[in-house]
C-alpha atoms as a PDB file:
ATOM      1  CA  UNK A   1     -26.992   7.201 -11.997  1.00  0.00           C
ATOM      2  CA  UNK A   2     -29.829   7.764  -9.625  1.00  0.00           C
ATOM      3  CA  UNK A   3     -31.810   5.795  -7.327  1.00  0.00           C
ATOM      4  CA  UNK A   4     -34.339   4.864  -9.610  1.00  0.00           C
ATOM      5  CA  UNK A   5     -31.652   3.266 -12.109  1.00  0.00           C
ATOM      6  CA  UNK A   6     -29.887   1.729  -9.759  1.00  0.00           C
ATOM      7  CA  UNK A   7     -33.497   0.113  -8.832  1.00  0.00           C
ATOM      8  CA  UNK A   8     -33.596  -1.089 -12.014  1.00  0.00           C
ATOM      9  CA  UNK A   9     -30.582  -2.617 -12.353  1.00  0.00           C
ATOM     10  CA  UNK A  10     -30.713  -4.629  -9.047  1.00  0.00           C
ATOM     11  CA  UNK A  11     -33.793  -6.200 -10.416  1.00  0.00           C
ATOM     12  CA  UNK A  12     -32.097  -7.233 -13.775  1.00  0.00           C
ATOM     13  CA  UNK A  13     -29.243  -8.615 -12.222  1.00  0.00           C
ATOM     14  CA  UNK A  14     -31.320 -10.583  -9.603  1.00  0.00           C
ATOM     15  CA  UNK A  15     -33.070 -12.074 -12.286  1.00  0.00           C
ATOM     16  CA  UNK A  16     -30.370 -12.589 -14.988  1.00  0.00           C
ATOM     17  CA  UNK A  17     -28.127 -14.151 -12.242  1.00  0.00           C
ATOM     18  CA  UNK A  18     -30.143 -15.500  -9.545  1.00  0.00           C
ATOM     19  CA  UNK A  19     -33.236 -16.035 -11.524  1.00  0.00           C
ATOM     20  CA  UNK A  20     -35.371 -14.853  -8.458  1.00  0.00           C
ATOM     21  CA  UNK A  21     -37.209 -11.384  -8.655  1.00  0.00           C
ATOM     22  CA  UNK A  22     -35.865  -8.593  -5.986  1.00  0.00           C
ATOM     23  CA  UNK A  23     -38.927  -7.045  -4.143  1.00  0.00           C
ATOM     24  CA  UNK A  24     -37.359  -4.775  -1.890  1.00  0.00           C
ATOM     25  CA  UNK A  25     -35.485  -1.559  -2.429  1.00  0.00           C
ATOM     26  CA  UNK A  26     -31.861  -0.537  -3.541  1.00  0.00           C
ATOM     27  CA  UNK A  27     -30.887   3.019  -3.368  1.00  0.00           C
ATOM     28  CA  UNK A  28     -27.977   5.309  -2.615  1.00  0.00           C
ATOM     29  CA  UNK A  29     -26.598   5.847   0.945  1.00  0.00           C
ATOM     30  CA  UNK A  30     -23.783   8.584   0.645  1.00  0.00           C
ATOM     31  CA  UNK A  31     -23.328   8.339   4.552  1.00  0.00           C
ATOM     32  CA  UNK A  32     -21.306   4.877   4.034  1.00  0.00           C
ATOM     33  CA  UNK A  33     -17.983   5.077   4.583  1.00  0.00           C
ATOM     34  CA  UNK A  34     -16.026   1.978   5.193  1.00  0.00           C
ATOM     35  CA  UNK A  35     -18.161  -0.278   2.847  1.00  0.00           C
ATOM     36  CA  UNK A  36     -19.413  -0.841  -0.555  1.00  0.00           C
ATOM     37  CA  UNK A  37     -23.252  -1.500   0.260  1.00  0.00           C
ATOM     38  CA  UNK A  38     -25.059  -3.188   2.708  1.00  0.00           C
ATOM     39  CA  UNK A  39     -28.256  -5.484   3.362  1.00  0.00           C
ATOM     40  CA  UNK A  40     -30.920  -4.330   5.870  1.00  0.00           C
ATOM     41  CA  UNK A  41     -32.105  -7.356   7.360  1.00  0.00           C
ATOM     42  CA  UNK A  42     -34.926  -5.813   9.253  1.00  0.00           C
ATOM     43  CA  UNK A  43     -36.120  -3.870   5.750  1.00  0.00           C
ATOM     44  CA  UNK A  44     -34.493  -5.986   3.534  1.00  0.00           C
ATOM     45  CA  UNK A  45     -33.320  -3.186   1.504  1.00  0.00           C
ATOM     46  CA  UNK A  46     -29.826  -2.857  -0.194  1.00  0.00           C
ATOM     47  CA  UNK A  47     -28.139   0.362   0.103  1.00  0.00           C
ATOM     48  CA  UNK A  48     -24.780   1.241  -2.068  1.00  0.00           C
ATOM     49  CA  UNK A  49     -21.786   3.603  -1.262  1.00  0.00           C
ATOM     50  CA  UNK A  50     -22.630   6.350  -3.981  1.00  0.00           C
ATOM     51  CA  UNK A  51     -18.734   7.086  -3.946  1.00  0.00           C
ATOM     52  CA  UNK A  52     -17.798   3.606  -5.188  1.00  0.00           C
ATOM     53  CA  UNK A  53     -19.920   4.522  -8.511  1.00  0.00           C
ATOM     54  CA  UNK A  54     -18.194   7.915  -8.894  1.00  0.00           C
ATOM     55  CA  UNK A  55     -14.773   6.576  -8.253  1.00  0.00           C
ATOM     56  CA  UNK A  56     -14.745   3.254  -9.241  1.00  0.00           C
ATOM     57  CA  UNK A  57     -17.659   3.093 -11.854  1.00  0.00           C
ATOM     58  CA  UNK A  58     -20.287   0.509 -13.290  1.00  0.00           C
ATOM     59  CA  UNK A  59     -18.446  -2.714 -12.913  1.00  0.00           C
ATOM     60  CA  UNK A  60     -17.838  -1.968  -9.305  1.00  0.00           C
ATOM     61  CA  UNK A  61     -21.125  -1.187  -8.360  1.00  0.00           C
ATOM     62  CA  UNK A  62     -22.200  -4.648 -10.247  1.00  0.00           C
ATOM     63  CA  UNK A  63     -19.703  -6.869  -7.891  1.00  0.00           C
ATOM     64  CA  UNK A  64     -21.241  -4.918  -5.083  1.00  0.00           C
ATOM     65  CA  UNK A  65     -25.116  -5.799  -6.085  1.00  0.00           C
ATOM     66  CA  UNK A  66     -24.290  -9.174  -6.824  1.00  0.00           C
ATOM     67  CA  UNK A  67     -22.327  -9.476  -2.933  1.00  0.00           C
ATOM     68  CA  UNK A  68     -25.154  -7.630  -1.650  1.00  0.00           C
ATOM     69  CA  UNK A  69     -27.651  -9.619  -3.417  1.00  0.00           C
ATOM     70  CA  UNK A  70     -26.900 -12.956  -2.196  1.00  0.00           C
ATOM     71  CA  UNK A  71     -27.231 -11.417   1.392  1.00  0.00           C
ATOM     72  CA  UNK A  72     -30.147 -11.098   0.432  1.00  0.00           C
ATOM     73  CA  UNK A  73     -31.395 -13.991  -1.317  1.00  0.00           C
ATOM     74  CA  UNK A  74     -30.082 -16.811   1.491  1.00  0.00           C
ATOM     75  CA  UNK A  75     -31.448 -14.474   3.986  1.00  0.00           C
ATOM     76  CA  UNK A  76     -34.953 -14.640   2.740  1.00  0.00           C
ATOM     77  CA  UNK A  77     -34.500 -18.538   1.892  1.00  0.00           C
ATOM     78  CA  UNK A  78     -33.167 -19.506   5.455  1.00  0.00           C
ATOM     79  CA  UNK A  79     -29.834 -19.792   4.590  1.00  0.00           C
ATOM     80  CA  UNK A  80     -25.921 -18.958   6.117  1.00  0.00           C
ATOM     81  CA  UNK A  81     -26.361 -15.300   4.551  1.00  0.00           C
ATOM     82  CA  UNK A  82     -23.223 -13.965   6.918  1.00  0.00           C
ATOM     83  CA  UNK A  83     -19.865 -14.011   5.507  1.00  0.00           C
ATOM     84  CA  UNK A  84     -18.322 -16.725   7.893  1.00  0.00           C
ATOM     85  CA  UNK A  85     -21.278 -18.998   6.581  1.00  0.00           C
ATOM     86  CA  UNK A  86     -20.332 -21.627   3.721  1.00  0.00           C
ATOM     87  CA  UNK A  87     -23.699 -21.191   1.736  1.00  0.00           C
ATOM     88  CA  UNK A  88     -22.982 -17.397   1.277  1.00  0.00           C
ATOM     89  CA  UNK A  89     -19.169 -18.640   0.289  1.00  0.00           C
ATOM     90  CA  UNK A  90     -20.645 -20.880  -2.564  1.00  0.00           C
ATOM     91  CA  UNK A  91     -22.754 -18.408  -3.404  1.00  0.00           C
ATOM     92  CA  UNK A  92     -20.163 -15.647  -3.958  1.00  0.00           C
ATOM     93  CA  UNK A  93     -18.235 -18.069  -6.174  1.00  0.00           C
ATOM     94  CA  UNK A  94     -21.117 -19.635  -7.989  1.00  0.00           C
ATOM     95  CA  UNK A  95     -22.172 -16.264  -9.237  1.00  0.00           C
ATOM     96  CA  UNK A  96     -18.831 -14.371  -9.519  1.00  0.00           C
ATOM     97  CA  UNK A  97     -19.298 -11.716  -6.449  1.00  0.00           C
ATOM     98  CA  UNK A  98     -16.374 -10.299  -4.789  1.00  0.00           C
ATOM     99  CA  UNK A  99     -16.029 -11.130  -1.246  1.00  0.00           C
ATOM    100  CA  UNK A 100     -14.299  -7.316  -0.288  1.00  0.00           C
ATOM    101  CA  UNK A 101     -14.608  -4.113  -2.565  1.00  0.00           C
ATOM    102  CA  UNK A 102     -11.606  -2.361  -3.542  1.00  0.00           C
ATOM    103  CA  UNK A 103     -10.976   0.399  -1.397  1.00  0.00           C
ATOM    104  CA  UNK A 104     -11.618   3.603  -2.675  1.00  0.00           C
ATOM    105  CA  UNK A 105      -8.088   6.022  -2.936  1.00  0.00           C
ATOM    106  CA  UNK A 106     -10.035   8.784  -0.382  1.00  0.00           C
ATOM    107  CA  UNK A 107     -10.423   6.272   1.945  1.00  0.00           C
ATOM    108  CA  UNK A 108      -6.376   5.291   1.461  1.00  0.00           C
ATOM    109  CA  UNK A 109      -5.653   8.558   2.286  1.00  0.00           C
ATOM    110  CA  UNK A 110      -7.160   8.448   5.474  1.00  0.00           C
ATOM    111  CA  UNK A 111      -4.927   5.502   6.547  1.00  0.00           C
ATOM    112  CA  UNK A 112      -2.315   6.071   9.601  1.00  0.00           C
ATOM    113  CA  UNK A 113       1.452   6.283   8.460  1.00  0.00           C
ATOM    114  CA  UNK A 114       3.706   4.533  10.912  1.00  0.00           C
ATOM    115  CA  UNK A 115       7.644   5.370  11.696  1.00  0.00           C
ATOM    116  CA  UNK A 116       9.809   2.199  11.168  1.00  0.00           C
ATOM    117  CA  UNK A 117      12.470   1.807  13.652  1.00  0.00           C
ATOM    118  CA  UNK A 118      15.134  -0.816  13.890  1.00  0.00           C
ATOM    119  CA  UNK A 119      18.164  -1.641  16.863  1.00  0.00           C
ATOM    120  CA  UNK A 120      20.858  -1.822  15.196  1.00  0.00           C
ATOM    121  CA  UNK A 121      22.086  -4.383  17.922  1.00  0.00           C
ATOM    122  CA  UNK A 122      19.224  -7.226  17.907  1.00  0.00           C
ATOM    123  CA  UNK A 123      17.310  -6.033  14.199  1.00  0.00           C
ATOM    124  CA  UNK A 124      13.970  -6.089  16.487  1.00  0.00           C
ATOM    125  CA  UNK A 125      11.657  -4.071  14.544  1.00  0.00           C
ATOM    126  CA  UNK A 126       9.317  -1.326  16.141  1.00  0.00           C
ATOM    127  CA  UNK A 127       6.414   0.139  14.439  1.00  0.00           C
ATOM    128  CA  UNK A 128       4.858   3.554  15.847  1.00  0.00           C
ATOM    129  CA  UNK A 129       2.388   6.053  14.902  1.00  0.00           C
ATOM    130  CA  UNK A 130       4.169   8.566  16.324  1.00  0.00           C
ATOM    131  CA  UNK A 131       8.155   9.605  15.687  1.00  0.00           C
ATOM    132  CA  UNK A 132      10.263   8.622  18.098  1.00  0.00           C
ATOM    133  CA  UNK A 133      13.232  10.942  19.487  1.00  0.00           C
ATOM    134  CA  UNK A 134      15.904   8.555  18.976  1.00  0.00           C
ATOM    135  CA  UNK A 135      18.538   9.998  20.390  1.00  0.00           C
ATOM    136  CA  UNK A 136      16.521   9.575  24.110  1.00  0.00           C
ATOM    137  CA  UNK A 137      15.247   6.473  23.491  1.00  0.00           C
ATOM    138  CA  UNK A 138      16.766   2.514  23.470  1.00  0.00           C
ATOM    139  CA  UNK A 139      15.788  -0.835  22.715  1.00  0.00           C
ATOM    140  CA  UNK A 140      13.420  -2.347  25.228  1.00  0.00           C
ATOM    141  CA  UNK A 141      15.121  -5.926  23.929  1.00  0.00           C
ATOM    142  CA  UNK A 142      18.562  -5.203  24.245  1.00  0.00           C
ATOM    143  CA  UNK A 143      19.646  -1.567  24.926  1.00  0.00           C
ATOM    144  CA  UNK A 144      20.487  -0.861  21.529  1.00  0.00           C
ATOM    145  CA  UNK A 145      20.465   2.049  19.834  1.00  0.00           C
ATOM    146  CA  UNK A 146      17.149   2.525  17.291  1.00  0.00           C
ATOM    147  CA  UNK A 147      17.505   3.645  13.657  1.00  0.00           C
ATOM    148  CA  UNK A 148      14.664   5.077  11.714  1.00  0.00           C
ATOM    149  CA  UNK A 149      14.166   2.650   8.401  1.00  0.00           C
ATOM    150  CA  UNK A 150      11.946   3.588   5.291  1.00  0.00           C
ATOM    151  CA  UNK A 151       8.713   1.416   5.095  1.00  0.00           C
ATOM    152  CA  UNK A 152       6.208   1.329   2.409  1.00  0.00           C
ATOM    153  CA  UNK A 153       3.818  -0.479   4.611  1.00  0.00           C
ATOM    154  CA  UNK A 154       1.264   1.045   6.457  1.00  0.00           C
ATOM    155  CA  UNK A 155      -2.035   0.269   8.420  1.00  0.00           C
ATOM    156  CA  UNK A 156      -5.125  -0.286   7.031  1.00  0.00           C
END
């Protein structure tokens, strides 16, 4: 997909779905990173994570436009177009847009893993980025001694 189709295919869904033409522009932005798309309020353009159509496909890209669309839409009507705003809330749910994309796996990988530790005297829990030598170090709680656990949670 190129810039041009994915032109296109904002317009259809703004009409199909909001039943108000899209007069701006949507194209690619492969600099985004942490998001799925955005809405330029100054332009009033949409741009879309090109990575989120090569990993995720055509249906994700649609959830995106439709968010990213009713950015737009409220914005140009005078509306709560942020996502603390109830209009945009209604919106999202009237029209079946996902509040958050799914995160891409490349951007999971990127995510810190943390070293569980544990006192084996008090159970307080202690979550670092770094490992922790714990033969040289106690609990700050109770002077236990720590134990690393196995986690499978990690940060975001």
């Amino acid at each position: 997909m190129n810039d041009e189709e994915l032109q296109k295919m904002v317009e259809r869904i703004s009409l199909e779905v909001f039943q108000i033409p899209f007069k701006h522009q949507a194209y690619f932005n492969s600099r985004l990173r942490t998001t799925g798309g955005r809405y330029l309020l100054s332009s009033h353009n949409i741009e879309v994570n090109e990575l989120y159509y090569k990993e995720r496909g055509l249906k994700e890209i649609e959830g995106i436009i439709k968010h990213e669309l009713c950015h737009y839409h409220l914005h140009l009507g005078g509306k709560g177009y942020k996502h603390r705003d109830r209009d945009f809330k209604e919106l999202l749910a009237k029209v079946g847009a996902p509040r958050f994309c799914t995160p891409l796996s490349s951007e999971k990988a990127k995510r810190k893993k943390f070293h569980y530790y544990e006192c084996t005297k008090c159970r307080q829990l202690y979550a670092r980025v770094r490992k922790v030598d714990i033969s040289r170090y106690i609990c700050g709680k109770c002077k236990g001694k720590l134990k690393k656990i196995e986690k499978d949670i990690d940060s975001k």
